[in-house]
PDB file of N, CA and C in Angstrom:
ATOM      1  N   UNK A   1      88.905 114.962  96.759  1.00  0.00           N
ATOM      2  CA  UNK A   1      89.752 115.723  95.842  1.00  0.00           C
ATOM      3  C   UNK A   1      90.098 117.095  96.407  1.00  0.00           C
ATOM      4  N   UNK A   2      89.402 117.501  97.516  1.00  0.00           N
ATOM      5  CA  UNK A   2      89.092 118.565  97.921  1.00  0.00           C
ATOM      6  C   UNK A   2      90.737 118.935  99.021  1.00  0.00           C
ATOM      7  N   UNK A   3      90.895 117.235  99.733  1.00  0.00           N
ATOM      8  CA  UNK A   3      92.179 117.752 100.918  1.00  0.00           C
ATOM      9  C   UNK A   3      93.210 117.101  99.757  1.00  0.00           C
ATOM     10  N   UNK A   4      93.033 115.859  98.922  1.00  0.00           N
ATOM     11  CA  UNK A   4      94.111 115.824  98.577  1.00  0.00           C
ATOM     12  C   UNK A   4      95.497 116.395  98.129  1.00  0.00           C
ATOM     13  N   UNK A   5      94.968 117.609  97.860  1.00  0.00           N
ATOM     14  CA  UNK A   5      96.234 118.592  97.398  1.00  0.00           C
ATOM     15  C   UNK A   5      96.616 118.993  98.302  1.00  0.00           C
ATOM     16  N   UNK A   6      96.089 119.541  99.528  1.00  0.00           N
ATOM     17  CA  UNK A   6      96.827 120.147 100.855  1.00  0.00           C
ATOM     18  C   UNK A   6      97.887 119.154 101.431  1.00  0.00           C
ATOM     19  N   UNK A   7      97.232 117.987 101.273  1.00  0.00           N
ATOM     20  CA  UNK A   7      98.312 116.879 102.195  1.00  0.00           C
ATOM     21  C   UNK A   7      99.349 116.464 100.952  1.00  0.00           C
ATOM     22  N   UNK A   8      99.088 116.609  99.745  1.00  0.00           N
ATOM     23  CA  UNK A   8     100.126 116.231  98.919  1.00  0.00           C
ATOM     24  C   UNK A   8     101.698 117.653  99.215  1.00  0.00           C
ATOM     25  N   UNK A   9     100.922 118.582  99.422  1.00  0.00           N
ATOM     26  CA  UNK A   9     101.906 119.947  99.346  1.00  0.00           C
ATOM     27  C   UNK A   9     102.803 119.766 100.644  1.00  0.00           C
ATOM     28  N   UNK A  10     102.439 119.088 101.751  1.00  0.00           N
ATOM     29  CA  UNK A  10     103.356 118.854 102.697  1.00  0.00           C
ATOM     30  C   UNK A  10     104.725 117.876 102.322  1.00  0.00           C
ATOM     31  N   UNK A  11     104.608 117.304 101.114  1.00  0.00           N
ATOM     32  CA  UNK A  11     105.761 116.515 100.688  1.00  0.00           C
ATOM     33  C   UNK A  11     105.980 116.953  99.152  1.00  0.00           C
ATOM     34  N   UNK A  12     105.737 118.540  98.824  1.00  0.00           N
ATOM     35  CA  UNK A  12     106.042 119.168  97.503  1.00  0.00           C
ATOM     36  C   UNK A  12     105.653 118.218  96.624  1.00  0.00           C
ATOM     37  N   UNK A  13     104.425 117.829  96.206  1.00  0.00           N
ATOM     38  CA  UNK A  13     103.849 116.829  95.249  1.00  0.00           C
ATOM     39  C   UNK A  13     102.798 118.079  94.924  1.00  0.00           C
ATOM     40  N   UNK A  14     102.117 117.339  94.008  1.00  0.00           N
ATOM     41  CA  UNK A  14     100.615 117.976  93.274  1.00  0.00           C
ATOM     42  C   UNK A  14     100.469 117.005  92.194  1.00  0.00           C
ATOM     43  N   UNK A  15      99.421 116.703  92.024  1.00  0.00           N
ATOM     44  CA  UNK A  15      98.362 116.310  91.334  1.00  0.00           C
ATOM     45  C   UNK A  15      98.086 117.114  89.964  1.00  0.00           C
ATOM     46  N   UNK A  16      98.436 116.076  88.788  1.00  0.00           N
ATOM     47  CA  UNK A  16      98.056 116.640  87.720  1.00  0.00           C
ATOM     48  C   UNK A  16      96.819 116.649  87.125  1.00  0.00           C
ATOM     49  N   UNK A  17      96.052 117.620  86.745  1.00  0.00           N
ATOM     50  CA  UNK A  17      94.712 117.571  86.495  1.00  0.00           C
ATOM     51  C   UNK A  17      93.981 116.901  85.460  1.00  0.00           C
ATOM     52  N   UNK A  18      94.934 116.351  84.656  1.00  0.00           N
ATOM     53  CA  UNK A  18      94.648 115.808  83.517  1.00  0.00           C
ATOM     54  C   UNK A  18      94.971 114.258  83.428  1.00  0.00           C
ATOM     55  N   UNK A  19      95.975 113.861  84.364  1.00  0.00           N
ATOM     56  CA  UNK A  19      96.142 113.128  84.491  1.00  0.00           C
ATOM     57  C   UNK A  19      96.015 112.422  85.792  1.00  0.00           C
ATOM     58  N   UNK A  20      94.701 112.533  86.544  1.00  0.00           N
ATOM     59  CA  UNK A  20      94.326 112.376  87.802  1.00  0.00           C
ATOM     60  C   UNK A  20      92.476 111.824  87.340  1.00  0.00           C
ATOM     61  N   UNK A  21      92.022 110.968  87.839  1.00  0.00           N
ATOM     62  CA  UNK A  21      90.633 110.839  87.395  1.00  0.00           C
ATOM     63  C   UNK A  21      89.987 109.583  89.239  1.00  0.00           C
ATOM     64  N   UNK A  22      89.372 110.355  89.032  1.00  0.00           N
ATOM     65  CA  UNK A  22      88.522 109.349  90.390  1.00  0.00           C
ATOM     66  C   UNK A  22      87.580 108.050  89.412  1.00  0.00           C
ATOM     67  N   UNK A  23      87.810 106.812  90.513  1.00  0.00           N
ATOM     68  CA  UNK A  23      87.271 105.538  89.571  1.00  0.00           C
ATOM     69  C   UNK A  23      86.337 105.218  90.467  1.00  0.00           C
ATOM     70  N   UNK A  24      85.317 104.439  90.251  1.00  0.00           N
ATOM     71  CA  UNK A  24      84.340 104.197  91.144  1.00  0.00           C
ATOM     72  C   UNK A  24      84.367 102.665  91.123  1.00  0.00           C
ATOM     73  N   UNK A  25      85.086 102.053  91.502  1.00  0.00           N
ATOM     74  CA  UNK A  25      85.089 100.576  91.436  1.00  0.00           C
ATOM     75  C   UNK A  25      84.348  99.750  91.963  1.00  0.00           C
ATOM     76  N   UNK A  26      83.230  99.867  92.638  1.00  0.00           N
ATOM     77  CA  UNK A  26      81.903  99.494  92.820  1.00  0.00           C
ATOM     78  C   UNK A  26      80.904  99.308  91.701  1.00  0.00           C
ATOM     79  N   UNK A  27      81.349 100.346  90.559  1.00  0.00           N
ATOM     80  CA  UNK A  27      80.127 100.416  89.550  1.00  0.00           C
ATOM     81  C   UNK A  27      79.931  99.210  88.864  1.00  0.00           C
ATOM     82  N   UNK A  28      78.480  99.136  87.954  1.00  0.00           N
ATOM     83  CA  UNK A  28      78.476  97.789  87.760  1.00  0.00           C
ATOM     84  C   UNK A  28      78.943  97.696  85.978  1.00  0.00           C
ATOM     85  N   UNK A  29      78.946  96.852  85.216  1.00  0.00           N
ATOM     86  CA  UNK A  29      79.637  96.316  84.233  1.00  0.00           C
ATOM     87  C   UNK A  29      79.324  97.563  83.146  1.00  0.00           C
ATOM     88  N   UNK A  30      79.645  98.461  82.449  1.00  0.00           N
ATOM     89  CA  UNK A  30      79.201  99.049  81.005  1.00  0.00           C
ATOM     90  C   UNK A  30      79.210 100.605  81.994  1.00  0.00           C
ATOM     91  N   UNK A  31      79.123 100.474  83.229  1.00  0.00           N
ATOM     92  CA  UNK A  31      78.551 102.089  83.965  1.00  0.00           C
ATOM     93  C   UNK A  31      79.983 102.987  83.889  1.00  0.00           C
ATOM     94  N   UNK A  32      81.347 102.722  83.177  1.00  0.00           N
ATOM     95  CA  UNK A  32      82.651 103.174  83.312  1.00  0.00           C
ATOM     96  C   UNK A  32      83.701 102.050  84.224  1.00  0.00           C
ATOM     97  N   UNK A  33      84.717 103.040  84.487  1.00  0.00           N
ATOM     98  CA  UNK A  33      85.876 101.871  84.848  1.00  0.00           C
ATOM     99  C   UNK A  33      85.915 101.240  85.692  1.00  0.00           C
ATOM    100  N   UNK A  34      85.920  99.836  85.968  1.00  0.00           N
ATOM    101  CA  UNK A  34      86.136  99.291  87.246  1.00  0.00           C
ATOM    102  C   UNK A  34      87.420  98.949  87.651  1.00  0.00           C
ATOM    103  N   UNK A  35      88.724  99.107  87.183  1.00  0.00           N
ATOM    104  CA  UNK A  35      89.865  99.126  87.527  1.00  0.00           C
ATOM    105  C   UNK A  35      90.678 100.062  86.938  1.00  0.00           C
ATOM    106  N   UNK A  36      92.072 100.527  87.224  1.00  0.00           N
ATOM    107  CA  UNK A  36      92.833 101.197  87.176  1.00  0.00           C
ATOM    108  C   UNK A  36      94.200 100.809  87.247  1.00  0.00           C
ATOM    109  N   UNK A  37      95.189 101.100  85.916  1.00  0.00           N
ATOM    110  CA  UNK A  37      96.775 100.710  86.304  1.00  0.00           C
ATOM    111  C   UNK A  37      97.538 101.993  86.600  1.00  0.00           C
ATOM    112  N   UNK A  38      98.086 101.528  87.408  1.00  0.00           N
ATOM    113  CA  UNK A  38      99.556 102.386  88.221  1.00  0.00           C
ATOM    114  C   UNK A  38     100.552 101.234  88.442  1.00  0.00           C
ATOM    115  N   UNK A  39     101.664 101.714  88.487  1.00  0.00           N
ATOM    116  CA  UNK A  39     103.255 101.115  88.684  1.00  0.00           C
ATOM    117  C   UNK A  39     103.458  99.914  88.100  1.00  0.00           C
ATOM    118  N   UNK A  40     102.491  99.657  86.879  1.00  0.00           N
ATOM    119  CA  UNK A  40     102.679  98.423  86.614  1.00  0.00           C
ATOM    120  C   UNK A  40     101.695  97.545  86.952  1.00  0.00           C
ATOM    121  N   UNK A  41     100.858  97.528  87.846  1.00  0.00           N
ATOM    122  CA  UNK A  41      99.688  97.010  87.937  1.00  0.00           C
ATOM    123  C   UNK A  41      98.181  97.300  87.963  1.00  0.00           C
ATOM    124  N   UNK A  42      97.541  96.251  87.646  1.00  0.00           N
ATOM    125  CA  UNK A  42      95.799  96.604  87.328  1.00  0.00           C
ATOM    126  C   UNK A  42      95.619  96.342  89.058  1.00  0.00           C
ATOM    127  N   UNK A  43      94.658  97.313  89.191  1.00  0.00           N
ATOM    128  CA  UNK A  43      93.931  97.323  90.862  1.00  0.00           C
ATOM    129  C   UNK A  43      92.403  97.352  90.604  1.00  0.00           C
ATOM    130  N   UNK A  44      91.796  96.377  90.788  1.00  0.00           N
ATOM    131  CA  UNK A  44      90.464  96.333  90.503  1.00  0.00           C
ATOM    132  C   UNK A  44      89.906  95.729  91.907  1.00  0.00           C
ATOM    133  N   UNK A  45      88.989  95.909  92.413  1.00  0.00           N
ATOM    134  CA  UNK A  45      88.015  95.134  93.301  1.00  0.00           C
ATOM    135  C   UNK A  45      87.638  93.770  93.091  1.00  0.00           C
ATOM    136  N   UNK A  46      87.474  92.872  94.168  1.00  0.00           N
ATOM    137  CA  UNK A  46      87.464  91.296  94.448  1.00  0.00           C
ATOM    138  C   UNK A  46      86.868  91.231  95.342  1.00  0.00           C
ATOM    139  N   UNK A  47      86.813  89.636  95.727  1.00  0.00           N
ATOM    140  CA  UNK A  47      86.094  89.039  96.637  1.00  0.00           C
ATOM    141  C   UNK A  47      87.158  88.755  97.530  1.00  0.00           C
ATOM    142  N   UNK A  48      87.659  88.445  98.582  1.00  0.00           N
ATOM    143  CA  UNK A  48      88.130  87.313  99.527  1.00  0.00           C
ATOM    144  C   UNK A  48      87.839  86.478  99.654  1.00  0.00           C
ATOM    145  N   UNK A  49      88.642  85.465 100.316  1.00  0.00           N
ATOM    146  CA  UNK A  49      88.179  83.573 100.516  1.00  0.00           C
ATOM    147  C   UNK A  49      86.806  84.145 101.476  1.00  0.00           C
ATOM    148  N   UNK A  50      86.758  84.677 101.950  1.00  0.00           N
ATOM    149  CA  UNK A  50      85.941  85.138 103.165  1.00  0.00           C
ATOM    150  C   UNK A  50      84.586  85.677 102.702  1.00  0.00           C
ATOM    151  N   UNK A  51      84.672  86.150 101.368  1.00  0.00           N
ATOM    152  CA  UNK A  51      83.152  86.701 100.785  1.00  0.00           C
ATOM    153  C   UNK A  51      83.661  88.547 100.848  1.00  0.00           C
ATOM    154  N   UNK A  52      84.481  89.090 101.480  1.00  0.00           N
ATOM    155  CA  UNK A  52      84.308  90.364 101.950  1.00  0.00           C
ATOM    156  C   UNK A  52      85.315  91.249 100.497  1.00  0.00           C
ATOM    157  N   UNK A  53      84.800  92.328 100.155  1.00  0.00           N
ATOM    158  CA  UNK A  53      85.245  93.072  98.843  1.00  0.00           C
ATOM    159  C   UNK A  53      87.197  93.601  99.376  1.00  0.00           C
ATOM    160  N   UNK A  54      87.601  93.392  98.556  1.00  0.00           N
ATOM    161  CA  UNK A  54      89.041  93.789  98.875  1.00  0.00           C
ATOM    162  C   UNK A  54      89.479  94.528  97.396  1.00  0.00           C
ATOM    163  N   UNK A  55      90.815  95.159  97.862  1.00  0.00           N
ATOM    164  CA  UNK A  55      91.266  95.699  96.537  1.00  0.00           C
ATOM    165  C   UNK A  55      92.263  94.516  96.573  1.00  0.00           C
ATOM    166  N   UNK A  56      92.233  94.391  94.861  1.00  0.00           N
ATOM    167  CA  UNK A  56      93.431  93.136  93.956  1.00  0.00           C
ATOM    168  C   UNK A  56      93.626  93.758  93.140  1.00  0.00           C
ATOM    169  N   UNK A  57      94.862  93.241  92.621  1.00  0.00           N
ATOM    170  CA  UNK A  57      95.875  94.104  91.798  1.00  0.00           C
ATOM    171  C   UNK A  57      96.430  92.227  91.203  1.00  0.00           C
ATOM    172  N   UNK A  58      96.868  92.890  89.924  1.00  0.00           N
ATOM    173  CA  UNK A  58      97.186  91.947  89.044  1.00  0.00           C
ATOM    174  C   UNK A  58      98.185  92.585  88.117  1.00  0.00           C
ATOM    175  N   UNK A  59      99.137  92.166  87.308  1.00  0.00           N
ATOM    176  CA  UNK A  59     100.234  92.455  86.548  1.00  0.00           C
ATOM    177  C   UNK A  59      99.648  93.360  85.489  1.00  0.00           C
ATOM    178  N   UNK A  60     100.025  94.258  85.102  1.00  0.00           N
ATOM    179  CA  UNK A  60      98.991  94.956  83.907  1.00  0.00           C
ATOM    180  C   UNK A  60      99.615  94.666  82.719  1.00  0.00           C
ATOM    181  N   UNK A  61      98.679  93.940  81.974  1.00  0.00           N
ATOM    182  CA  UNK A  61      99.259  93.264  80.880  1.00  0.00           C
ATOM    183  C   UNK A  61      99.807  93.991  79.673  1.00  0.00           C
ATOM    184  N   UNK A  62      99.702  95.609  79.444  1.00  0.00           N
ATOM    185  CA  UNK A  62     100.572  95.902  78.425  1.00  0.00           C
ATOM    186  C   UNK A  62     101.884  96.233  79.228  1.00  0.00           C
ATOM    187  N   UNK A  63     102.023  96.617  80.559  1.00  0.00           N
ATOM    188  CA  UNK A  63     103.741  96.425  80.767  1.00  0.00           C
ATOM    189  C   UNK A  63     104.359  95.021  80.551  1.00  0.00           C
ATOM    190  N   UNK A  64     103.426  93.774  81.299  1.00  0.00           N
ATOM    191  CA  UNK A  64     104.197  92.615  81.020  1.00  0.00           C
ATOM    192  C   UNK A  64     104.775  92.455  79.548  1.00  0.00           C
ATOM    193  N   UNK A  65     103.744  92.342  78.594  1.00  0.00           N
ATOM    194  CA  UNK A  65     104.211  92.367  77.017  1.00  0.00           C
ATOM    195  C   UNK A  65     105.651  93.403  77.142  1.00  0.00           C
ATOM    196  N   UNK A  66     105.718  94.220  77.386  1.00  0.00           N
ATOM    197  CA  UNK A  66     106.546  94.855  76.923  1.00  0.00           C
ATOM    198  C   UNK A  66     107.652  94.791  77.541  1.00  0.00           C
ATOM    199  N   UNK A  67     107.494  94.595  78.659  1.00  0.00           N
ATOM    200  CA  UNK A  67     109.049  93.303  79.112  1.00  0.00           C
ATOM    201  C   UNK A  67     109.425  92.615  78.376  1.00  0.00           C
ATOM    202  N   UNK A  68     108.451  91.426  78.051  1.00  0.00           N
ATOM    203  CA  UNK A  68     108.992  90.286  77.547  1.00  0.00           C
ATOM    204  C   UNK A  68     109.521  90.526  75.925  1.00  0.00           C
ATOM    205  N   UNK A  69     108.701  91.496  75.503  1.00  0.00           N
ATOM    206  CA  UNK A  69     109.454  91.898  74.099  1.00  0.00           C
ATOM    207  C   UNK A  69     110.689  92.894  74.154  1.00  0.00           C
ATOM    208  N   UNK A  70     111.133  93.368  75.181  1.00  0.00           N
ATOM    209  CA  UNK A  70     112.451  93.701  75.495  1.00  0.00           C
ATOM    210  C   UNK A  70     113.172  92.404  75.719  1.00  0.00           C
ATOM    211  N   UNK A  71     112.867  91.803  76.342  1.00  0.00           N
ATOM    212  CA  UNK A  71     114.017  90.397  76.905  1.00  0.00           C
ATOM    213  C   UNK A  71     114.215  89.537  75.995  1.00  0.00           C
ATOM    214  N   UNK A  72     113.289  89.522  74.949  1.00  0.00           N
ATOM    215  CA  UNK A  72     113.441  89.113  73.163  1.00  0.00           C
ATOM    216  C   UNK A  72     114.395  89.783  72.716  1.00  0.00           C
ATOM    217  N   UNK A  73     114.279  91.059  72.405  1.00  0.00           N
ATOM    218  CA  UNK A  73     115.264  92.191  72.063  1.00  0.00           C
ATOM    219  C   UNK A  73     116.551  91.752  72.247  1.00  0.00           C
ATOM    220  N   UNK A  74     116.954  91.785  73.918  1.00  0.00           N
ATOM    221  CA  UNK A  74     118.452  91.800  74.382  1.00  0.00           C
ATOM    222  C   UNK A  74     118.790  90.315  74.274  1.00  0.00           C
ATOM    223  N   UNK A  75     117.970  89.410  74.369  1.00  0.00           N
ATOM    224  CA  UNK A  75     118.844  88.106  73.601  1.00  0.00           C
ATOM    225  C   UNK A  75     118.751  87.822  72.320  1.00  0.00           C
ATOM    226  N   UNK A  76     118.219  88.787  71.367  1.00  0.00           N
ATOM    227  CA  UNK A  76     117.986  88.701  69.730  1.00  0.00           C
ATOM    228  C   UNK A  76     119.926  89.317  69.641  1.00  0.00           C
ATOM    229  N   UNK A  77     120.166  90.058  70.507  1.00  0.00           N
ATOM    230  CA  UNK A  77     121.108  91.192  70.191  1.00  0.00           C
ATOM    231  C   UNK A  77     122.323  90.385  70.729  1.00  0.00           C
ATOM    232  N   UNK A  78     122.185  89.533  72.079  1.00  0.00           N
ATOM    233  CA  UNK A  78     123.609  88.950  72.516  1.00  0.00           C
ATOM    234  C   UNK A  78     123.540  87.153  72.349  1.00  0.00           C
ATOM    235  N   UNK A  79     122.972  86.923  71.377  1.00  0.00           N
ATOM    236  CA  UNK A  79     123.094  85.441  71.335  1.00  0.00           C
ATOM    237  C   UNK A  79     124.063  84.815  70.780  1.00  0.00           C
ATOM    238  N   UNK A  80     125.206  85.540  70.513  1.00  0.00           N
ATOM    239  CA  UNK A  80     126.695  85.244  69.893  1.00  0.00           C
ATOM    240  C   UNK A  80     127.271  85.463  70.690  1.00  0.00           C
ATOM    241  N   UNK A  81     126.802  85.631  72.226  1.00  0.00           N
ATOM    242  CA  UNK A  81     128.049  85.121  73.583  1.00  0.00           C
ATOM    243  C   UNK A  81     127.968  83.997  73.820  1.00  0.00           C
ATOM    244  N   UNK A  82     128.627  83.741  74.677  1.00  0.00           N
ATOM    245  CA  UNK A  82     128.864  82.286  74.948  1.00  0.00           C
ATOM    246  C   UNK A  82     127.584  81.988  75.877  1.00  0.00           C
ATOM    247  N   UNK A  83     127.262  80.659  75.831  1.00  0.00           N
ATOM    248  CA  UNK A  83     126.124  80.058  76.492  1.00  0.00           C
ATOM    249  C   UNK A  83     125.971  80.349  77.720  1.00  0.00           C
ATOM    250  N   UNK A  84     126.802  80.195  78.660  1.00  0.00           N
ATOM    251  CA  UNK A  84     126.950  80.528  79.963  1.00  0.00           C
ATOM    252  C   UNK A  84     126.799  81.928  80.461  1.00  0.00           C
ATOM    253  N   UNK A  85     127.149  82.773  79.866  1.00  0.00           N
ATOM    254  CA  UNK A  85     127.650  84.254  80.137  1.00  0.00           C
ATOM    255  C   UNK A  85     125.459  84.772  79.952  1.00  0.00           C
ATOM    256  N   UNK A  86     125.242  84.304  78.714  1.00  0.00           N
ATOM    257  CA  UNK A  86     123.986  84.793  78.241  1.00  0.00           C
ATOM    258  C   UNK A  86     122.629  84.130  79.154  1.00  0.00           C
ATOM    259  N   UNK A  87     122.940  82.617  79.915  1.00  0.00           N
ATOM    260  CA  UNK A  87     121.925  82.419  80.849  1.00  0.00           C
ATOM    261  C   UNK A  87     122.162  83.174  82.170  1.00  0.00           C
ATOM    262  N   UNK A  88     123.391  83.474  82.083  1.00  0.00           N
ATOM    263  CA  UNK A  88     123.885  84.017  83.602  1.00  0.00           C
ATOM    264  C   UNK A  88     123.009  85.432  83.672  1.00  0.00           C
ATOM    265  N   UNK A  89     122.933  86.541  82.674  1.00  0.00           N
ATOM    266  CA  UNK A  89     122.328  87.567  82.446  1.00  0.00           C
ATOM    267  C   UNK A  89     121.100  87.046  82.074  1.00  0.00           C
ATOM    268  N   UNK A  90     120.379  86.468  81.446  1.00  0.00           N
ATOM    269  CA  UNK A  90     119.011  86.343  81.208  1.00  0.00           C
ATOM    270  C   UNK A  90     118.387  86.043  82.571  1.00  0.00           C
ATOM    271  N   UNK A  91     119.180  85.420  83.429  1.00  0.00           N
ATOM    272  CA  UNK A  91     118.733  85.027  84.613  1.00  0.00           C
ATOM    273  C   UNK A  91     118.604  86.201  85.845  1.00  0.00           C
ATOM    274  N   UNK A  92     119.601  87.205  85.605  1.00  0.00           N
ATOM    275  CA  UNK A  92     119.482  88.067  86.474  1.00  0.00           C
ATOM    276  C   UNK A  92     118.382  88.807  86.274  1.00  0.00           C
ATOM    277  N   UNK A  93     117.737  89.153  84.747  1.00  0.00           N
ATOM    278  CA  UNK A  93     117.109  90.128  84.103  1.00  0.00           C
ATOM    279  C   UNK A  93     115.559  89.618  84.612  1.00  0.00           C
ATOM    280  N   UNK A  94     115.618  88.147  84.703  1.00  0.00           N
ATOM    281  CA  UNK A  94     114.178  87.791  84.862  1.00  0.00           C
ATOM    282  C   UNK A  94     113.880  87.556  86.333  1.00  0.00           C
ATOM    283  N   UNK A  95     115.088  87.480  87.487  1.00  0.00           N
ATOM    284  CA  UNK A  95     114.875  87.555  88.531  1.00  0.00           C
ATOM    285  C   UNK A  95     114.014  89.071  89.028  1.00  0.00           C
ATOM    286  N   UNK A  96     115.106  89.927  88.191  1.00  0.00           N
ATOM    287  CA  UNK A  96     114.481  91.348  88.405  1.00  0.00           C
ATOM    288  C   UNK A  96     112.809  91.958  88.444  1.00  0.00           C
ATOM    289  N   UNK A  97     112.220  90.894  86.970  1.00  0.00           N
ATOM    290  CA  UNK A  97     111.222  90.963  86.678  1.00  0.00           C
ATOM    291  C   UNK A  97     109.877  90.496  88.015  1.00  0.00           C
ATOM    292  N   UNK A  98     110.735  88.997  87.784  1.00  0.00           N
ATOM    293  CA  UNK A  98     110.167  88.432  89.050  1.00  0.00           C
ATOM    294  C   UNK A  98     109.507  88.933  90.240  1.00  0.00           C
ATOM    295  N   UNK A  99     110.724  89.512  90.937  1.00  0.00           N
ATOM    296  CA  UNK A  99     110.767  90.390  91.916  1.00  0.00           C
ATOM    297  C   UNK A  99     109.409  91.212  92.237  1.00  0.00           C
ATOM    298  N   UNK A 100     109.756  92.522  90.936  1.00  0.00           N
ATOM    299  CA  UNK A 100     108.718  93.422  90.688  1.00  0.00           C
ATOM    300  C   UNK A 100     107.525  92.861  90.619  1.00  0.00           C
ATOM    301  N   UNK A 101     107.242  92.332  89.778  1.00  0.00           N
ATOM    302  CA  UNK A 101     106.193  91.639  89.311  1.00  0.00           C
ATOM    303  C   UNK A 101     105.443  90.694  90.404  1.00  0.00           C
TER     304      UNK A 101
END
C-alpha cells in the first residue's frame, strides 16, 4: 500500500481510501473475505487441473441479474415491433453481453 500510490501518480490515478481495502484470499472460511468484485467479476482463489492455487474470476452475480432485468425491460418496452427487427436487436444486445461476460 506503501508504493502503490507512487506508481499510480505516474499515470495521474490515486487510490481512494475508502474505497480501496486489501483482501487476504488465502484466509480460511468465517476469518473475512475470500473474494472480491471489480468490472463485473468475482476474483476469488482456486485450484488448477494441476493442484497449484491460481486466481479465478467468475461473473458477479448481482451485475449478471441486472443485465438480464434490463434486457426484460427493453423487450417489455419494444415488443410491438415487428418480430424480426426485435430478434435482430435482442441479438446484438446479448452478443454484447456475451462478449463481456
Amino acid at each position: 500500500m506503501e508504493v502503490l500510490p507512487k506508481r499510480f501518480e505516474k499515470y495521474n490515478l490515486e487510490l481512494h481510501p475508502e474505497k480501496t481495502k486489501i483482501v487476504n484470499l488465502n484466509s480460511q472460511r468465517g476469518d473475512g473475505d475470500r473474494s472480491f468484485d471489480f468490472l463485473g467479476f468475482t476474483h476469488f482463489l482456486g485450484k488448477s487441473n494441476k493442484g497449484k492455487l491460481v486466481l479465478k474470476r467468475k461473473t458477479c452475480s448481482k451485475k449478471l441479474t441486472l443485465a438480464l432485468i434490463k434486457i426484460q425491460d427493453w423487450v417489455k418496452c419494444n415488443r410491438n415491433r415487428k418480430l424480426k427487427e426485435l430478434i435482430f436487436d435482442l441479438n446484438r444486445k446479448l452478443r454484447g453481453l456475451y462478449g463481456y461476460y
